[in-house]
C-alpha atoms as a PDB file:
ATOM      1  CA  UNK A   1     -44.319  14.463 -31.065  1.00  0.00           C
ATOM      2  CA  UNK A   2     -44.957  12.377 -27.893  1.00  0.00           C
ATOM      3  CA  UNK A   3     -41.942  11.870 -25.281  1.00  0.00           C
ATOM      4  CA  UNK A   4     -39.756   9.199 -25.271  1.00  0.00           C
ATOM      5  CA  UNK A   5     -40.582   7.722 -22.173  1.00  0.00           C
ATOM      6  CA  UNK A   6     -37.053   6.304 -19.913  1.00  0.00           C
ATOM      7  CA  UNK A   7     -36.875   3.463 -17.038  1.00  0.00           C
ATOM      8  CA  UNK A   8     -34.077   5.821 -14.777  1.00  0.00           C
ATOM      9  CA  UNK A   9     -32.541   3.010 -12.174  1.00  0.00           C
ATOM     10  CA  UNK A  10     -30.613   4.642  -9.302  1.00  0.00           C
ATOM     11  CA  UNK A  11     -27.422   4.233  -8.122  1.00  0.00           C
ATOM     12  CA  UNK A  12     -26.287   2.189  -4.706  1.00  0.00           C
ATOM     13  CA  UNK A  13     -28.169   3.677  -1.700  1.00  0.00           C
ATOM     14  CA  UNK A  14     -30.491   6.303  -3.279  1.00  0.00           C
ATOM     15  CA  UNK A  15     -33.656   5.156  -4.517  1.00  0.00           C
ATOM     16  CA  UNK A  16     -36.477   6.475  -6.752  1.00  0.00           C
ATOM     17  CA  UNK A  17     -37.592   9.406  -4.983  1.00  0.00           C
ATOM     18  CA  UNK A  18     -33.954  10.286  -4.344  1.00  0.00           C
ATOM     19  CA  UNK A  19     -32.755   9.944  -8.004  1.00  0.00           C
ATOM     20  CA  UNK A  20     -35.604  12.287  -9.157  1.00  0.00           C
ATOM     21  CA  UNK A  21     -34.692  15.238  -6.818  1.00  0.00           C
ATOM     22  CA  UNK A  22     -30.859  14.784  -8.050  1.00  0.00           C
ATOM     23  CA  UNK A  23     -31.739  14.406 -11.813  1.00  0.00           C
ATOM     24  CA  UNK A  24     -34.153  17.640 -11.914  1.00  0.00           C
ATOM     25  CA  UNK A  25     -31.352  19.417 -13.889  1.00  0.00           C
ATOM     26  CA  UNK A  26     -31.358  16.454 -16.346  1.00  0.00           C
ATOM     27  CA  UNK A  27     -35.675  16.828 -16.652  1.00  0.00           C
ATOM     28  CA  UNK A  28     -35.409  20.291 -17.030  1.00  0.00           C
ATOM     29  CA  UNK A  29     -32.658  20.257 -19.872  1.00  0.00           C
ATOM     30  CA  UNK A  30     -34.658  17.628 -22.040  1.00  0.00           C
ATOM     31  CA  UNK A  31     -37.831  18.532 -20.899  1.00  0.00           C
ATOM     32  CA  UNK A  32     -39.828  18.127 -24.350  1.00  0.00           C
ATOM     33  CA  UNK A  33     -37.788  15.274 -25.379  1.00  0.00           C
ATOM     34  CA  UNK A  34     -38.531  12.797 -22.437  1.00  0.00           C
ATOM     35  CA  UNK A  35     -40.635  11.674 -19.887  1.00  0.00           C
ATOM     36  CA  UNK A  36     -38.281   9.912 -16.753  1.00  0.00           C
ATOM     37  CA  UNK A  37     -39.925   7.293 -15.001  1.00  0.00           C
ATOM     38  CA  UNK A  38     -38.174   6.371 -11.785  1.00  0.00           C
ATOM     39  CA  UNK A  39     -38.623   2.950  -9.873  1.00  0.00           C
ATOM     40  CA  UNK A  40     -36.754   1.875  -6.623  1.00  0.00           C
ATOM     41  CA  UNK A  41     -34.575  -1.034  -5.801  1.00  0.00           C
ATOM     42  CA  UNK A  42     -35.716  -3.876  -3.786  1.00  0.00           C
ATOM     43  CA  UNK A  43     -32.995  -4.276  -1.845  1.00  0.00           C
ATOM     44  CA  UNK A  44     -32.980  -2.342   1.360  1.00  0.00           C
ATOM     45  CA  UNK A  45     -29.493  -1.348   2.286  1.00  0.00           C
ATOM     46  CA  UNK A  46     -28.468  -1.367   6.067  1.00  0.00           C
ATOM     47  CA  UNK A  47     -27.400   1.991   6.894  1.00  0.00           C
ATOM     48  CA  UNK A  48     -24.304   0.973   8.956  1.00  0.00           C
ATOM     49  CA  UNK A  49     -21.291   1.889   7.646  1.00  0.00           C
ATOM     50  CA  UNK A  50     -18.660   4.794   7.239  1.00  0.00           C
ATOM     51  CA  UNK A  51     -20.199   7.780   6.169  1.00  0.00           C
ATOM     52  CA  UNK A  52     -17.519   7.939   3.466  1.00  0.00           C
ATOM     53  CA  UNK A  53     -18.851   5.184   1.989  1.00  0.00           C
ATOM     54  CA  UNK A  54     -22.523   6.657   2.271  1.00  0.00           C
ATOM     55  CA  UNK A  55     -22.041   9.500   0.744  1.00  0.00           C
ATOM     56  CA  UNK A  56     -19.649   8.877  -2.112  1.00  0.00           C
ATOM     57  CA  UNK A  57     -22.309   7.392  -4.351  1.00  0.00           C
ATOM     58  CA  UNK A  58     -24.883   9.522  -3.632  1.00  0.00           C
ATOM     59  CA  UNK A  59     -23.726  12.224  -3.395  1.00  0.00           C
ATOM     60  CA  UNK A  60     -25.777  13.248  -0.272  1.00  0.00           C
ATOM     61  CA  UNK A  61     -24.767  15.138   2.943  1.00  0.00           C
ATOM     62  CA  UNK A  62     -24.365  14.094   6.059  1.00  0.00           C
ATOM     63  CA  UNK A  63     -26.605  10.894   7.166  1.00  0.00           C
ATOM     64  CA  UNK A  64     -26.629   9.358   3.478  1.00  0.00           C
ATOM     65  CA  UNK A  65     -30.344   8.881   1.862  1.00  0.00           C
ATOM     66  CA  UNK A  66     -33.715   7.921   3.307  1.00  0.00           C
ATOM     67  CA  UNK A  67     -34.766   4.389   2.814  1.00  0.00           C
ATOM     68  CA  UNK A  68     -31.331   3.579   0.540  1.00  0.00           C
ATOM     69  CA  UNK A  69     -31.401   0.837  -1.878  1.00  0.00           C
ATOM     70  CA  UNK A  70     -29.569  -1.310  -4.197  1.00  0.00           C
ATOM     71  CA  UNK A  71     -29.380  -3.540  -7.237  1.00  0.00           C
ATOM     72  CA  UNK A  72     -27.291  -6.540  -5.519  1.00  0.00           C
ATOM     73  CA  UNK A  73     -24.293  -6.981  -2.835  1.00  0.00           C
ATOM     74  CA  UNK A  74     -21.306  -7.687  -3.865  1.00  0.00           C
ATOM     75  CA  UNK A  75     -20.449  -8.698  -0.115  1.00  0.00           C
ATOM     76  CA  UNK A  76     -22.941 -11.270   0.313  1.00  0.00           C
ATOM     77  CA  UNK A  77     -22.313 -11.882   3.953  1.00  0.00           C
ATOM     78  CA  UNK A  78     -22.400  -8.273   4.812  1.00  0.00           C
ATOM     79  CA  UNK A  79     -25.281  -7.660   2.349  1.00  0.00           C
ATOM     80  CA  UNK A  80     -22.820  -4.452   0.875  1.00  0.00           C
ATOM     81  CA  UNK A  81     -22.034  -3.409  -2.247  1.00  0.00           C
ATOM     82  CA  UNK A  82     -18.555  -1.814  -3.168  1.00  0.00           C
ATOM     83  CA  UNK A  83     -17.746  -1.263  -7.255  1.00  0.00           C
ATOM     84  CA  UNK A  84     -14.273  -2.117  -6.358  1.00  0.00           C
ATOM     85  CA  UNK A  85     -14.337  -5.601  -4.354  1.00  0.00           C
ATOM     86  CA  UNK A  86     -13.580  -8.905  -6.427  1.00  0.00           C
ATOM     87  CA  UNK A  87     -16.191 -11.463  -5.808  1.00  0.00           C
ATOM     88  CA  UNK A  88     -17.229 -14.853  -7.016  1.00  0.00           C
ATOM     89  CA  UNK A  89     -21.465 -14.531  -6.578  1.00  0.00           C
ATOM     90  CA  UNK A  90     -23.459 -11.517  -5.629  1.00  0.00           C
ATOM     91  CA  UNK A  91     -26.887 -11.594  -3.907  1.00  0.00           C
ATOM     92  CA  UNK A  92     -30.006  -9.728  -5.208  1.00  0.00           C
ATOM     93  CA  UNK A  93     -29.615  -9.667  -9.033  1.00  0.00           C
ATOM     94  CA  UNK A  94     -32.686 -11.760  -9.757  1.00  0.00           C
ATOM     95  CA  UNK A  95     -34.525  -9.932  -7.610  1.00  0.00           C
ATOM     96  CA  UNK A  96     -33.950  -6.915  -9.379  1.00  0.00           C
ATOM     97  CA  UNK A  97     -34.439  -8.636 -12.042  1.00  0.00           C
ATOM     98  CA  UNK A  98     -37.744  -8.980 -11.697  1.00  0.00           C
ATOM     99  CA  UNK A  99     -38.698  -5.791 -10.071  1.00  0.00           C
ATOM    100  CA  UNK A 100     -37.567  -4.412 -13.306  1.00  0.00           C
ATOM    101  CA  UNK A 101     -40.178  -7.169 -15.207  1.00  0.00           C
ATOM    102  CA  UNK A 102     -42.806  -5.194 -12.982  1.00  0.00           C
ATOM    103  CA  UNK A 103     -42.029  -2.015 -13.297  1.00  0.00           C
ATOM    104  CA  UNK A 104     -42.463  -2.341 -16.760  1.00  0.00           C
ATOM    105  CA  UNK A 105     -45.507  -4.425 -16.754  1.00  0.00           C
ATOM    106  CA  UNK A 106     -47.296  -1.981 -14.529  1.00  0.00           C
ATOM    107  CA  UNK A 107     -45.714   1.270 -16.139  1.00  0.00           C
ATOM    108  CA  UNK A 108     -44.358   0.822 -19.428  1.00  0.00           C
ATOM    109  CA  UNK A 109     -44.363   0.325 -22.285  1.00  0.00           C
ATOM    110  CA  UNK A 110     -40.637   2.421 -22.294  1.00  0.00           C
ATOM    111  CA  UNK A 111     -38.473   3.908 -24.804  1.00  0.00           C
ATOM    112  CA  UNK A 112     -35.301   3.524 -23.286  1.00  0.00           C
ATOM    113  CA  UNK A 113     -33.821   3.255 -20.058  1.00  0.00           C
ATOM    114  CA  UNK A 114     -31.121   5.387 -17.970  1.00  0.00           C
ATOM    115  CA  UNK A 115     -28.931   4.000 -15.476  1.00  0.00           C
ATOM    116  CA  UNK A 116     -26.529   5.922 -12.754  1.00  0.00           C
ATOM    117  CA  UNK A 117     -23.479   3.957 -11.162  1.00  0.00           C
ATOM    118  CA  UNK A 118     -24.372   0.870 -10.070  1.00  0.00           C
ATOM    119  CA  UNK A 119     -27.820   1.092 -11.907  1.00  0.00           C
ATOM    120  CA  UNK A 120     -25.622   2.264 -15.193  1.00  0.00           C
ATOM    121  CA  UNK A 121     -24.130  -1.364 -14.272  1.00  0.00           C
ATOM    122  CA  UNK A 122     -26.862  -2.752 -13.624  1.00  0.00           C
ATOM    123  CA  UNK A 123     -28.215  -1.521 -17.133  1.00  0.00           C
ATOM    124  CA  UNK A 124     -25.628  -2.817 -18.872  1.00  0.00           C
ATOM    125  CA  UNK A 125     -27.074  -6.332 -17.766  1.00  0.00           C
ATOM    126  CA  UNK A 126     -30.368  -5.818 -18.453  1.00  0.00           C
ATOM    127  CA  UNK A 127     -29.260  -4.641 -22.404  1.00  0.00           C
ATOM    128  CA  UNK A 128     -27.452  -8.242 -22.014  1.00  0.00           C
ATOM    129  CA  UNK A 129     -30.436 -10.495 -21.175  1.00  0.00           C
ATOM    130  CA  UNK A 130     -32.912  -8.437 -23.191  1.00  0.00           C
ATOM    131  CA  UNK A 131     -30.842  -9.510 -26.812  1.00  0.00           C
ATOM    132  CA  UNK A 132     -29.777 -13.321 -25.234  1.00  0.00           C
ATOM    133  CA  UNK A 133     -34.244 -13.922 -24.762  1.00  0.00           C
ATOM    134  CA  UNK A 134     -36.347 -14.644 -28.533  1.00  0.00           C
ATOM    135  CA  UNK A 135     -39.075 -13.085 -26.413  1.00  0.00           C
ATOM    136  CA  UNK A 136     -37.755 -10.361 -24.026  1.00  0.00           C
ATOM    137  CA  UNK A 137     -39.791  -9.471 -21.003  1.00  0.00           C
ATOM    138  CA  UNK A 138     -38.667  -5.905 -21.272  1.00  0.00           C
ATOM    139  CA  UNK A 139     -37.594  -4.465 -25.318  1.00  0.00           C
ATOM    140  CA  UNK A 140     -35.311  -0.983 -24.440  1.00  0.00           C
ATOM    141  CA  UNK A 141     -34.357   0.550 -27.990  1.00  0.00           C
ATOM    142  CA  UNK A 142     -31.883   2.560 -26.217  1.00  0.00           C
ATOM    143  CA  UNK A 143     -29.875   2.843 -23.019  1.00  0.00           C
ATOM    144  CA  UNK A 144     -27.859   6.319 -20.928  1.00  0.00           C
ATOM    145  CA  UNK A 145     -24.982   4.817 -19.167  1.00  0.00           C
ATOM    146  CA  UNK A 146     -23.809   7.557 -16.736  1.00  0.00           C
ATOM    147  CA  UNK A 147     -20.589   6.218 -14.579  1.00  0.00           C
ATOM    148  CA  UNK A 148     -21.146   2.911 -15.554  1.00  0.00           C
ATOM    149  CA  UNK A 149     -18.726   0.092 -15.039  1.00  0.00           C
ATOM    150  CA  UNK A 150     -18.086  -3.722 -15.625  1.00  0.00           C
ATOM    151  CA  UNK A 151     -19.079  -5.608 -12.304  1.00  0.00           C
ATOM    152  CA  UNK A 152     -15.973  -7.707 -10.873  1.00  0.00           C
ATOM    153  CA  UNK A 153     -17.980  -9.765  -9.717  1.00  0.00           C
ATOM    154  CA  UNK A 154     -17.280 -13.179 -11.524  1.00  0.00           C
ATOM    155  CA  UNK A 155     -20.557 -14.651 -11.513  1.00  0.00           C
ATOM    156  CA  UNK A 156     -21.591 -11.689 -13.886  1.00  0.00           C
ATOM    157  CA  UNK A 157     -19.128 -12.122 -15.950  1.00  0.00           C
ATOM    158  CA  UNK A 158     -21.356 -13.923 -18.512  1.00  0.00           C
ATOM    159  CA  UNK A 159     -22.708 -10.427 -19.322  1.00  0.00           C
ATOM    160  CA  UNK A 160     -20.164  -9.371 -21.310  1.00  0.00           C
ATOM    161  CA  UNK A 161     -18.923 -11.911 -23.504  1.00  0.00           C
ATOM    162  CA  UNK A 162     -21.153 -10.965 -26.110  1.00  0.00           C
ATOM    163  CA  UNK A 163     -21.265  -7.322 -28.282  1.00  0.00           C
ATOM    164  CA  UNK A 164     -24.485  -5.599 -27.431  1.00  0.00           C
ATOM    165  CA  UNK A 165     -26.270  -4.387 -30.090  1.00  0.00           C
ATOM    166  CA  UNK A 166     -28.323  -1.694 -28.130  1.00  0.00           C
ATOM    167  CA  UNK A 167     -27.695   1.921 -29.157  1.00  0.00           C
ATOM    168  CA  UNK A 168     -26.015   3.296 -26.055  1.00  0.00           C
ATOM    169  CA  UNK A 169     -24.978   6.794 -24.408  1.00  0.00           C
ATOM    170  CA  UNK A 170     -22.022   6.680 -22.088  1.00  0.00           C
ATOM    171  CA  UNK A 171     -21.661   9.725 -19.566  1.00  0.00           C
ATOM    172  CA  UNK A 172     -18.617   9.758 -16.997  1.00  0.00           C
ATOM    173  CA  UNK A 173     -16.745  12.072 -15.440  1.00  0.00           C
ATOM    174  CA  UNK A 174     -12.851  12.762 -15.182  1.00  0.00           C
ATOM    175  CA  UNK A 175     -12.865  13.402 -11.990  1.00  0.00           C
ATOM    176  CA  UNK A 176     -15.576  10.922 -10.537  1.00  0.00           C
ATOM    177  CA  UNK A 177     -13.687   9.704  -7.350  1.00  0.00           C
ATOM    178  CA  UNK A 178     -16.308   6.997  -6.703  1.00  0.00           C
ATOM    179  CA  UNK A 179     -16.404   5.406 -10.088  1.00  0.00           C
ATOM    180  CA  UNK A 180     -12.894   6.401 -12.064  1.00  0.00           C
ATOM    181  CA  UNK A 181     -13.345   7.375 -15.504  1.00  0.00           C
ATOM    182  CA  UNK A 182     -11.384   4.259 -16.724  1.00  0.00           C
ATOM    183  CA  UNK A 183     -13.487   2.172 -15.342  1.00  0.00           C
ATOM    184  CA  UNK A 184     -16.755   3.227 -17.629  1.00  0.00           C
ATOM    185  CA  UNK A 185     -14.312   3.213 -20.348  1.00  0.00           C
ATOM    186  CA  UNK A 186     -13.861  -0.660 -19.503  1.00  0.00           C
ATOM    187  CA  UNK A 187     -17.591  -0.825 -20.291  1.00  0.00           C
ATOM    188  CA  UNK A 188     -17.457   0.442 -23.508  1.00  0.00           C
ATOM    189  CA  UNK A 189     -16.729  -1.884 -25.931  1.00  0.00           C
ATOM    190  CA  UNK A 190     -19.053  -4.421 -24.596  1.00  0.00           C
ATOM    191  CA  UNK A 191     -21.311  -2.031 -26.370  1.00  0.00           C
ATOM    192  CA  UNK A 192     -21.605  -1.914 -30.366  1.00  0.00           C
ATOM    193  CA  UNK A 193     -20.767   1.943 -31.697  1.00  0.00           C
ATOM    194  CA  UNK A 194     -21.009   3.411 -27.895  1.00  0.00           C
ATOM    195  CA  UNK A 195     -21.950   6.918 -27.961  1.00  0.00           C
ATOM    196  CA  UNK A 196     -19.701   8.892 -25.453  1.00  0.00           C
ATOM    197  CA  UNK A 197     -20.318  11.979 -23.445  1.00  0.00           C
ATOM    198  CA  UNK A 198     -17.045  13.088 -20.976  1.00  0.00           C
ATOM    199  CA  UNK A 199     -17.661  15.575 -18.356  1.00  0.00           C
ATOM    200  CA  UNK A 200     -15.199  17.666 -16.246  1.00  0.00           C
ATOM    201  CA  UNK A 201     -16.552  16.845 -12.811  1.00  0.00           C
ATOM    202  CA  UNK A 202     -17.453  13.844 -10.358  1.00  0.00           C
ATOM    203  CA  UNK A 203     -20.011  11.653  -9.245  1.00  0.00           C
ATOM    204  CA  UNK A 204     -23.441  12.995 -10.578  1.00  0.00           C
ATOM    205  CA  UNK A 205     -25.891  13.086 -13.633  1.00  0.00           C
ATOM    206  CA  UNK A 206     -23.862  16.291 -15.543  1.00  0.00           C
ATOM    207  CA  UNK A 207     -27.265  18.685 -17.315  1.00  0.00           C
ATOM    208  CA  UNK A 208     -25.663  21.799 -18.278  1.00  0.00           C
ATOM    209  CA  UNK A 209     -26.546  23.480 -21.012  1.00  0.00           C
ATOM    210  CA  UNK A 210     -23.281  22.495 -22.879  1.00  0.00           C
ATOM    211  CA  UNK A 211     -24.091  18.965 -22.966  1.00  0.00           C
ATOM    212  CA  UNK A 212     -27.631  19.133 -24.300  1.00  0.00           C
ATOM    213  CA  UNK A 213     -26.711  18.804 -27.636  1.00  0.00           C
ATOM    214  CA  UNK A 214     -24.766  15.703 -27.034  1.00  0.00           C
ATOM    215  CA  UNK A 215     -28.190  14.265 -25.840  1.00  0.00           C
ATOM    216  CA  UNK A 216     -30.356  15.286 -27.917  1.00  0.00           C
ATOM    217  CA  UNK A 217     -28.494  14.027 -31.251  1.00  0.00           C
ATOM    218  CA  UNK A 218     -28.622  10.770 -29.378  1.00  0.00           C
ATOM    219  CA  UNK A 219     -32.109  10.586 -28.213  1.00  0.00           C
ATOM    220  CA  UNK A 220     -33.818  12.080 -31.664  1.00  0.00           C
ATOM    221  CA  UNK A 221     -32.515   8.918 -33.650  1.00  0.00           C
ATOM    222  CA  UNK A 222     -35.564   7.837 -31.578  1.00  0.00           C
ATOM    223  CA  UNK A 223     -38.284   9.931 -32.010  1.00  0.00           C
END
């Protein structure tokens, strides 16, 4: 039985290479189930900043992540992103947009796709404008949510005024300081029958062997 091949989109400031080294747990765990494909943003973040900031999404030591990227600003003036600030337009989206287009032009065809933080949000877009299209450019039969949230954005707020049909995974933390847990429950029911997966701990991709189960009955309705 072949793989299911998954799109995995990184969360604000990492990037591809970056996501892979933190999600080798997660490889390792459902190693004959899937094949993870990683792609980076194209948005280049400026590396200013507190160091709080830096490292609370990635998770990273001191100095924050080589070449750090993200999905759009929510501070378009500042060219930032913060999951908390109330705007009226972000900058980037269509960009990402279309890198996403490419990435599946020149790698896929894919499965399903995984998304961390803001990539879990920006996931939950994607899902959005792949069932508004007759002819998607991208056709995801599944999506992994892991500390996801609704942008505040209100520009984006057009994503969620419709029930996705996409099957969907939902992984968050209780005690992810960076995204709170009740903000990927806010997610939820934009999402038809969401699958959920609650972990004791923070910020990350959770892989131990106590949750393998929980993915596997999830990704074998697809194999």
């Amino acid at each position: 039985m072949a793989p299911l091949r998954i799109l995995c989109i990184h969360g604000y400031r990492q990037n591809g290479n970056t996501f892979r080294e933190k999600t080798g747990a997660l490889r390792k765990l459902l190693k004959k189930q899937v094949e993870l494909v990683y792609m980076s943003a194209p948005l280049s973040v400026q590396k200013e900043g507190s160091e709080e900031v830096c490292n609370a999404e990635t998770g990273s030591g001191a100095g924050g992540e080589e070449d750090p990227r993200g999905w759009w600003f929510s501070d378009t003036q500042a060219r930032s992103f913060n999951a908390l600030q109330q705007c009226d337009e972000s900058l980037g989206l269509e960009e990402s947009v279309s890198a996403v287009k490419e990435a599946v032009k020149a790698h896929g065809p894919f499965d399903g796709i995984l998304g961390f933080s803001q990539g879990a949000a920006f996931v939950a877009m994607l899902c959005c404008l792949q069932e508004q299209k007759p002819e998607p450019d991208f056709t995801f039969r599944f999506a992994v949510l892991v500390a996801g949230f609704r942008s505040l954005c209100k520009e984006h707020e057009k994503f969620y005024s419709t029930t996705l049909q996409i099957p969907s995974l939902h992984v968050f933390g209780l005690e992810d300081r960076v995204i709170p847990d009740h903000m990927s429950r806010d997610l939820l029911p934009s999402f038809q029958d969401p699958q959920v997966l609650i972990h004791p701990g923070g910020h990350f991709v959770p892989a131990a062997s106590a949750h393998r189960q929980t993915y596997q009955d999830f990704l074998k309705k697809f194999q």
